[in-house]
C-alpha atoms as a PDB file:
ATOM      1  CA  UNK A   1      24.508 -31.834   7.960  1.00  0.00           C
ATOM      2  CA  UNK A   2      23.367 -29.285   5.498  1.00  0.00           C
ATOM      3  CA  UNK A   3      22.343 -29.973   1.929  1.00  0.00           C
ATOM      4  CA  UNK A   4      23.123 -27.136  -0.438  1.00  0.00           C
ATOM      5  CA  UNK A   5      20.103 -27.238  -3.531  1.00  0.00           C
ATOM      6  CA  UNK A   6      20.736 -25.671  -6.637  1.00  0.00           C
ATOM      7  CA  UNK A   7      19.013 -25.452  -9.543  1.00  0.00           C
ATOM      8  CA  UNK A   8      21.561 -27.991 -11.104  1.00  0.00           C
ATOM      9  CA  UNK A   9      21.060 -30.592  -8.824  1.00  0.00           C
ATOM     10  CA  UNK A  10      17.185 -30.520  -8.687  1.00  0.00           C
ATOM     11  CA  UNK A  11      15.733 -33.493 -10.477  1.00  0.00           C
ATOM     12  CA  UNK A  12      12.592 -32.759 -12.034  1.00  0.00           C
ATOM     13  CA  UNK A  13      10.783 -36.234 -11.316  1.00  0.00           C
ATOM     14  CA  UNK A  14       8.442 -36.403 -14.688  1.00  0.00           C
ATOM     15  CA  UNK A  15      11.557 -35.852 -16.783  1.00  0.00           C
ATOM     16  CA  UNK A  16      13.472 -38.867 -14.903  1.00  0.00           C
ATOM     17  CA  UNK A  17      10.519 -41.232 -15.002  1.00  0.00           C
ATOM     18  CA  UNK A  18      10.241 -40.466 -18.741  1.00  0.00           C
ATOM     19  CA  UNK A  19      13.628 -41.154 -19.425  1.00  0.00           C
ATOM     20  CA  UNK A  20      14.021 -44.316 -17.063  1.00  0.00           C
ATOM     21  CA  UNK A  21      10.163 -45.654 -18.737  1.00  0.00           C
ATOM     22  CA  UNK A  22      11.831 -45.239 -22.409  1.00  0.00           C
ATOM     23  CA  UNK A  23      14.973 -47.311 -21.889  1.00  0.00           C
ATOM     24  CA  UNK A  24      13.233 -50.123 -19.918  1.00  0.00           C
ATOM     25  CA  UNK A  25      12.906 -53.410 -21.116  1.00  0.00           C
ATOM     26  CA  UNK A  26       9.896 -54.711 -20.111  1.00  0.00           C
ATOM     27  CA  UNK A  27       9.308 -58.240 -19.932  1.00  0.00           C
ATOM     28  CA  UNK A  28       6.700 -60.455 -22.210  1.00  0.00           C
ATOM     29  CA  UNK A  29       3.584 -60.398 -20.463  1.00  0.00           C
ATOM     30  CA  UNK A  30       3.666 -57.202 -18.268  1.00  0.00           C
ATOM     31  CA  UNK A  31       2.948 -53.491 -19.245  1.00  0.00           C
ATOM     32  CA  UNK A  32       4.770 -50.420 -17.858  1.00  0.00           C
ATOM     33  CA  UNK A  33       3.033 -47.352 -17.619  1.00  0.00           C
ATOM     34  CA  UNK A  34       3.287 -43.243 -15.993  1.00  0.00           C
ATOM     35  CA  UNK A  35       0.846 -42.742 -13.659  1.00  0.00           C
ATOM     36  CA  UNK A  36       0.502 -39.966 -10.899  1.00  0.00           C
ATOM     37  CA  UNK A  37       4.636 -39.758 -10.483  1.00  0.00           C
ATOM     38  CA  UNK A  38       5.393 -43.399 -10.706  1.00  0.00           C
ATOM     39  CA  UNK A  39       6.300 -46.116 -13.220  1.00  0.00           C
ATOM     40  CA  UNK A  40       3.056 -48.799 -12.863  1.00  0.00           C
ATOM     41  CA  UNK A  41       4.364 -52.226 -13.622  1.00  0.00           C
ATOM     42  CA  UNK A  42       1.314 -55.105 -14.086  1.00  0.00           C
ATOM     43  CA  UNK A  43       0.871 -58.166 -15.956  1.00  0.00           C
ATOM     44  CA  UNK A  44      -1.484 -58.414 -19.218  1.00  0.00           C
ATOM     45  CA  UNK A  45      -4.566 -59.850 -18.395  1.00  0.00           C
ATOM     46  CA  UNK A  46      -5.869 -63.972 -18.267  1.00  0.00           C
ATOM     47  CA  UNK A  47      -8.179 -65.707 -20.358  1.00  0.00           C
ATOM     48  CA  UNK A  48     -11.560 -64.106 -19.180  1.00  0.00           C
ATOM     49  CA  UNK A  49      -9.974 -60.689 -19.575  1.00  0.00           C
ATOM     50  CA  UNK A  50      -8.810 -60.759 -22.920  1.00  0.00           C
ATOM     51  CA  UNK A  51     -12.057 -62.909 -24.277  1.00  0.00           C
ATOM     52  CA  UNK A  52     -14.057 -59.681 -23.050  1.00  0.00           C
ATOM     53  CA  UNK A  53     -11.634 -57.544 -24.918  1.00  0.00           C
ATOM     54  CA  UNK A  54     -11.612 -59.760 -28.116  1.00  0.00           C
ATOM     55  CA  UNK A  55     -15.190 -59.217 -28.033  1.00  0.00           C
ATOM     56  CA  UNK A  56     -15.190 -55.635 -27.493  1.00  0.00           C
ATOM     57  CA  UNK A  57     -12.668 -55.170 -30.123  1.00  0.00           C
ATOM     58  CA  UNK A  58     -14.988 -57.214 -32.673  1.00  0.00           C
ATOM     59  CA  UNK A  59     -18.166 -55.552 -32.450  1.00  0.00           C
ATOM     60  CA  UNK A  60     -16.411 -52.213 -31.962  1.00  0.00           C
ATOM     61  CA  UNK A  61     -14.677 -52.665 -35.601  1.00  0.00           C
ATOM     62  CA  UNK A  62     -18.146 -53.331 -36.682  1.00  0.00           C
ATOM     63  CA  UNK A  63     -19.369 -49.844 -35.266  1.00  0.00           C
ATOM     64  CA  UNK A  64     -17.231 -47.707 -36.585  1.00  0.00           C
ATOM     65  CA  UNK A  65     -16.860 -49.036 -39.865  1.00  0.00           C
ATOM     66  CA  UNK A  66     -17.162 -46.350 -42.375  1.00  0.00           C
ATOM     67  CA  UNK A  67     -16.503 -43.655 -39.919  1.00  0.00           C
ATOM     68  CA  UNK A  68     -12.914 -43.133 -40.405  1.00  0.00           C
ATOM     69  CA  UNK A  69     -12.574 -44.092 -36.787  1.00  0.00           C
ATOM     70  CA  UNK A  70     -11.177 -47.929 -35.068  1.00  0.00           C
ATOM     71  CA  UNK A  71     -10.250 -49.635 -32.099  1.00  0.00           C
ATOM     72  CA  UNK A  72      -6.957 -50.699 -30.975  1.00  0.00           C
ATOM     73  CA  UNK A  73      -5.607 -52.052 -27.948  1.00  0.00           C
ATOM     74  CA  UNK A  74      -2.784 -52.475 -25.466  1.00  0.00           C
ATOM     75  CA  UNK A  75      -0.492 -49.284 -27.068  1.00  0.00           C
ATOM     76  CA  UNK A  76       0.920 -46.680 -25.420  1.00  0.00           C
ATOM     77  CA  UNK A  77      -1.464 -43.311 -24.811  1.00  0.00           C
ATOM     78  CA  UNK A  78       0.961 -40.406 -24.385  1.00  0.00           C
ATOM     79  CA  UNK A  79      -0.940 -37.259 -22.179  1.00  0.00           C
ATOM     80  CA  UNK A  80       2.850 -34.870 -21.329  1.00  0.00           C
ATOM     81  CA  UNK A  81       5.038 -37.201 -19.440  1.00  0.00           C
ATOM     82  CA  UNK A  82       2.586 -39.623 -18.636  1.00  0.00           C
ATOM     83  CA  UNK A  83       1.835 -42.535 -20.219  1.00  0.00           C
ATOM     84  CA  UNK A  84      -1.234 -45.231 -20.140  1.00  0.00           C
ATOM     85  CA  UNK A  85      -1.932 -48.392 -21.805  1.00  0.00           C
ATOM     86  CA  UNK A  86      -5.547 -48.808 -22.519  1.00  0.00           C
ATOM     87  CA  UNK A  87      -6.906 -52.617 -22.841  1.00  0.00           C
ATOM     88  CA  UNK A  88      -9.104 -51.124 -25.923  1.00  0.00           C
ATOM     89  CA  UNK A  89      -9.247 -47.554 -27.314  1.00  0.00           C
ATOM     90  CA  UNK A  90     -11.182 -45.735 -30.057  1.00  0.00           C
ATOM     91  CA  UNK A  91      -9.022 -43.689 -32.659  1.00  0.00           C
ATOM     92  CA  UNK A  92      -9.093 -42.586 -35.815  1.00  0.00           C
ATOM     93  CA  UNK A  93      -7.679 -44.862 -38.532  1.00  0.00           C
ATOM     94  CA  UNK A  94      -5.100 -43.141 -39.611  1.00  0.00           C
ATOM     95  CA  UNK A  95      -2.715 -43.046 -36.371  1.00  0.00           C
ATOM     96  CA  UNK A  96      -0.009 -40.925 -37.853  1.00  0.00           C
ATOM     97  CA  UNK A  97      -2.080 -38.189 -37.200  1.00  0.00           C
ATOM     98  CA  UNK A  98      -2.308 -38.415 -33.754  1.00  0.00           C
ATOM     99  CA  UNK A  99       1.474 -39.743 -33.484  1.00  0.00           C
ATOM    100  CA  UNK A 100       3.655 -38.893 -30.929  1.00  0.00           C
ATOM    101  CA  UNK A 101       6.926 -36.580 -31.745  1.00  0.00           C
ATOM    102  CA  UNK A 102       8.760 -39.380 -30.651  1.00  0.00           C
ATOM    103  CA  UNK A 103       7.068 -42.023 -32.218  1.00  0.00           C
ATOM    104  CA  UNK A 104       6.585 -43.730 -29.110  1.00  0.00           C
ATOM    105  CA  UNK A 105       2.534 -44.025 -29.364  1.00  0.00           C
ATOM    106  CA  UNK A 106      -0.214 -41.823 -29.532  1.00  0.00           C
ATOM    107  CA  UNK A 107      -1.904 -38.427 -28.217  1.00  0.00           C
ATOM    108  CA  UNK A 108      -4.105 -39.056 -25.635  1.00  0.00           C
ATOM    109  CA  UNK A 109      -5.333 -35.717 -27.655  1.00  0.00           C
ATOM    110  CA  UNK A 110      -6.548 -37.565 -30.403  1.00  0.00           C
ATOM    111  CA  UNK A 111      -8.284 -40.542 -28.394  1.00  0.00           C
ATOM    112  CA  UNK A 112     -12.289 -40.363 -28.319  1.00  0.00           C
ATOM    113  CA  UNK A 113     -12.738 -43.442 -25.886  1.00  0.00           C
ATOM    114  CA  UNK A 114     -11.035 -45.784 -23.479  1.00  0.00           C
ATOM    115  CA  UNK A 115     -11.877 -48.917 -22.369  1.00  0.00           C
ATOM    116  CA  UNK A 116     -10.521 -51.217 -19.481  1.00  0.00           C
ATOM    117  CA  UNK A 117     -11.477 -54.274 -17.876  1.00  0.00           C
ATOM    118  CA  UNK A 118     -10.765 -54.598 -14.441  1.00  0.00           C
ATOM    119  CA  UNK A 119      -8.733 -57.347 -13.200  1.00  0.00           C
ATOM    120  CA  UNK A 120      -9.063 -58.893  -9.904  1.00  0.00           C
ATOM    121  CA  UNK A 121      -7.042 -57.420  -7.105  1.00  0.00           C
ATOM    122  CA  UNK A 122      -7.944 -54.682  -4.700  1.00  0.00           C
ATOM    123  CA  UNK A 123      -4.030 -52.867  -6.513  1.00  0.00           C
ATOM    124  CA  UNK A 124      -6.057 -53.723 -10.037  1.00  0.00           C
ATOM    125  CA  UNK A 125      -8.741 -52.327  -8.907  1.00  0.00           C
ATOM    126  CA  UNK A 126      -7.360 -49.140  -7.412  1.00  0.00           C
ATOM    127  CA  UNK A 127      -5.169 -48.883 -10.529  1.00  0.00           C
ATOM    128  CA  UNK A 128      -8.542 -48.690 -13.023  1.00  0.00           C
ATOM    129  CA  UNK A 129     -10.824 -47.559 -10.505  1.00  0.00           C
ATOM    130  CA  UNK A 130      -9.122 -44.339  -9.218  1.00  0.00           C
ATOM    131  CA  UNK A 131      -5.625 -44.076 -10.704  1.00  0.00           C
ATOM    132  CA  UNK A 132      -6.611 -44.093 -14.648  1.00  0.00           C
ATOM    133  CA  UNK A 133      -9.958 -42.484 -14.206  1.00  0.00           C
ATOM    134  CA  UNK A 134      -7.898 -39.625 -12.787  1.00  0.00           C
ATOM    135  CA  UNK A 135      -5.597 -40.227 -15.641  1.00  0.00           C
ATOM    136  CA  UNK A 136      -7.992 -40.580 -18.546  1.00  0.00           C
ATOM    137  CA  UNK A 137     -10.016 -37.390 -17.231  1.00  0.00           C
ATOM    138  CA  UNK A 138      -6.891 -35.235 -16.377  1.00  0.00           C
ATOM    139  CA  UNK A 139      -5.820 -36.356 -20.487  1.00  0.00           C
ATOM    140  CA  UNK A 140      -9.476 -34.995 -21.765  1.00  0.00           C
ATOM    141  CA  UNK A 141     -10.460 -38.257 -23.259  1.00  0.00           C
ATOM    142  CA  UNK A 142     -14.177 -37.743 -23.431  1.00  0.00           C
ATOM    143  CA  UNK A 143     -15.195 -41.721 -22.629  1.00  0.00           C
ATOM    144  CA  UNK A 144     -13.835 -43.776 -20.404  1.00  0.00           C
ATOM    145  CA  UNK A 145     -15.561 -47.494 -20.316  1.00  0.00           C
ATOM    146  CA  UNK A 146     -14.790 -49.960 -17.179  1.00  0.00           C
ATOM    147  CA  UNK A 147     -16.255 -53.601 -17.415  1.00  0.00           C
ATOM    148  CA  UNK A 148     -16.053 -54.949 -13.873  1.00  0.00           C
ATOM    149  CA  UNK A 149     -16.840 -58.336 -12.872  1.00  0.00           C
ATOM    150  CA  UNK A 150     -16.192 -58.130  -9.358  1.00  0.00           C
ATOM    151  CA  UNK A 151     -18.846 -55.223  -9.086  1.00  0.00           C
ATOM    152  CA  UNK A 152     -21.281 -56.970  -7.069  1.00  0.00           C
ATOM    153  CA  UNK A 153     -21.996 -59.575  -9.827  1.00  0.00           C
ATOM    154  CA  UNK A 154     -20.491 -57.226 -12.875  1.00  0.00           C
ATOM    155  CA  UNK A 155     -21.327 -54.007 -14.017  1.00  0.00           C
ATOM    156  CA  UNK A 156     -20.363 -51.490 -17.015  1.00  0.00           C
ATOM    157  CA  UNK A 157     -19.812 -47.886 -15.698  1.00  0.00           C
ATOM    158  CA  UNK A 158     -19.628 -45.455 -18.065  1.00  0.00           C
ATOM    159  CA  UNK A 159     -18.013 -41.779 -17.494  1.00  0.00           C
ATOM    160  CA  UNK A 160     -18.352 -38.425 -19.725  1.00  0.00           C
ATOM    161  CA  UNK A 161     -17.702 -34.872 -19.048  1.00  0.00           C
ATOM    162  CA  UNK A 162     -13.797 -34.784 -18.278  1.00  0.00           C
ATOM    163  CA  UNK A 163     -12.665 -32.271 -15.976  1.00  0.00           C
ATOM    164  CA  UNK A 164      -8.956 -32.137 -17.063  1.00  0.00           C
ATOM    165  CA  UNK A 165      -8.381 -29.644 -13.974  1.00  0.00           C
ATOM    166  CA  UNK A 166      -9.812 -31.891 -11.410  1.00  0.00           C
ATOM    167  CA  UNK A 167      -8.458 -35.074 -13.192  1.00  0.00           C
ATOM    168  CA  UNK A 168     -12.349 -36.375 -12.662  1.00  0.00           C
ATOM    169  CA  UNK A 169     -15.268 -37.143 -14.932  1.00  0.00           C
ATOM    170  CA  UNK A 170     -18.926 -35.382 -14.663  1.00  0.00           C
ATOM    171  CA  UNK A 171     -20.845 -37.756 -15.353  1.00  0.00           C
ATOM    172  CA  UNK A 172     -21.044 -41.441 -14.253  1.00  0.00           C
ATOM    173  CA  UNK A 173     -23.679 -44.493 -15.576  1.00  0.00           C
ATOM    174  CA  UNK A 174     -23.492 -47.550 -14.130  1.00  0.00           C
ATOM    175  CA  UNK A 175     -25.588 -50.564 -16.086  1.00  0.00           C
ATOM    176  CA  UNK A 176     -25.216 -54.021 -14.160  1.00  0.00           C
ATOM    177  CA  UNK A 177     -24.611 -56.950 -15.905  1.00  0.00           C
ATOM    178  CA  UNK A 178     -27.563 -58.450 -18.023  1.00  0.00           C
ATOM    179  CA  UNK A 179     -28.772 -54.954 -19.380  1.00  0.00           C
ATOM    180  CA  UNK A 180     -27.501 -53.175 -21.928  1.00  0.00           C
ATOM    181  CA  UNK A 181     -24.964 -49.817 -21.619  1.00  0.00           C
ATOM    182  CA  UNK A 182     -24.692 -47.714 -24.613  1.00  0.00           C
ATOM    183  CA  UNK A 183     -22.229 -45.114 -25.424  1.00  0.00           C
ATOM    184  CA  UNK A 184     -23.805 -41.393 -25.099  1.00  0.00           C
ATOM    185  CA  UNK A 185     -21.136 -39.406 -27.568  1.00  0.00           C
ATOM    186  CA  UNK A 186     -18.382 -39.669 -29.658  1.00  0.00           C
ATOM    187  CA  UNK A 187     -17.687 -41.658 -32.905  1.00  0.00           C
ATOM    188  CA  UNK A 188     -19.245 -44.533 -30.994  1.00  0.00           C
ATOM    189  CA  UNK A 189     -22.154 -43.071 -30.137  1.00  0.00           C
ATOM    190  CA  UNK A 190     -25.025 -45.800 -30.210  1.00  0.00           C
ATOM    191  CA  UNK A 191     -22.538 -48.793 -29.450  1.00  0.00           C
ATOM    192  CA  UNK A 192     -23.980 -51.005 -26.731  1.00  0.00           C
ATOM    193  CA  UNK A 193     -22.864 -52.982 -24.493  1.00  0.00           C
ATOM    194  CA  UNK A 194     -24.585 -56.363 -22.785  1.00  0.00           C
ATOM    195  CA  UNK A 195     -24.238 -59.919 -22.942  1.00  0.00           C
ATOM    196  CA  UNK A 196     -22.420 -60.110 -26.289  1.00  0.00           C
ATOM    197  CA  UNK A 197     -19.499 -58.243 -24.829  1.00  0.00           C
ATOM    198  CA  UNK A 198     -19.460 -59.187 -21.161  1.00  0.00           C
ATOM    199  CA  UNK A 199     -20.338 -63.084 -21.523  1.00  0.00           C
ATOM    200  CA  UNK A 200     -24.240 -63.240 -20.601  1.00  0.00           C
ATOM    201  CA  UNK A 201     -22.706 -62.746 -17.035  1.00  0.00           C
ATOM    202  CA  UNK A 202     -26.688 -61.801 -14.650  1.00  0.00           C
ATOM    203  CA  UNK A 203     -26.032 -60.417 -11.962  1.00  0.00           C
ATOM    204  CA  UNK A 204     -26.726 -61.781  -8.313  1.00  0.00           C
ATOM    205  CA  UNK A 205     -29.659 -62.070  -6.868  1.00  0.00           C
END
């Protein structure tokens, strides 16, 4: 059997997820996001995961106060057709300038760092490991945080230097758990990271 293509029947696939992610109903206790062609479905995270991001979210506030810059979390991060949800983000305070057209979150433009905690899971892992730091460095967002607790006994990596061709980051500094990270650049420059954050978690002998 033959299949005649036209240009009229050609589906471009980033327009169709958009429009299919926009009129979904997701249910309490899961997040949908774009990423790399398909719609990622995953629940929000336990107890240990959002006590690190409470945390984070605290001392962060403290940071940046004064600067004209904040944190948020869990809201949607718009980079073209794709979208990502974040567990903590750095923005400035006043959102509507980094609003999307539609109103349907914010530029991944206008984001200065990301932060997620990894969940446990070899899919979570893939999904913050590989999938969003391709995401985050194809976007341009200059820092993108990942507190891991399954990395042999917890570690913070952080990455700078997005390469928005290669969808990679430059550079990569991992600090295990019981020392302190600290944020190279950015309007969080200076902000560290150790036992306050991730829970006084050592790592193993």
């Amino acid at each position: 059997m033959t299949v005649l293509v036209t240009e009229e029947t050609v589906v471009d696939l980033d327009q169709a997820l958009w429009q299919v992610w926009k009129e979904m109903e997701v249910p309490a206790g899961f997040r949908a996001e774009i990423i790399e062609g398909a719609i990622e479905m995953s629940p929000t995270g336990g107890t240990c995961h959002m006590t690190i991001n409470r945390r984070f979210m605290r001392a962060l506030h403290d940071h940046l106060r004064g600067t004209g810059w904040g944190p948020g979390n869990d809201g949607n991060v718009i980079h073209g057709l794709r979208v990502v949800i974040p567990d903590v983000y750095v923005a400035p305070d006043d959102l509507e300038e980094i609003e999307h057209p539609d109103g349907l979150g914010i530029l991944a433009s206008g984001v200065a760092m990301v932060v997620e905690t990894v969940s446990p899971g070899s899919k979570s892992r893939r999904r913050d490991l590989v999938l969003k730091h391709r995401a985050y460095a194809a976007a341009g967002i200059p820092v993108y945080v990942i507190v891991d607790d399954h990395d042999d006994g917890g570690a913070i990596t952080v990455l700078t230097g997005p390469d928005t061709e290669r969808g990679a980051y430059a550079s990569s500094v991992r600090t295990p758990y019981g020392e302190e990270a600290v944020i190279p650049e950015g309007p969080a420059k200076g902000f560290v990271i150790g036992p306050e954050i991730t829970g006084g978690r050592l790592p193993r002998s």
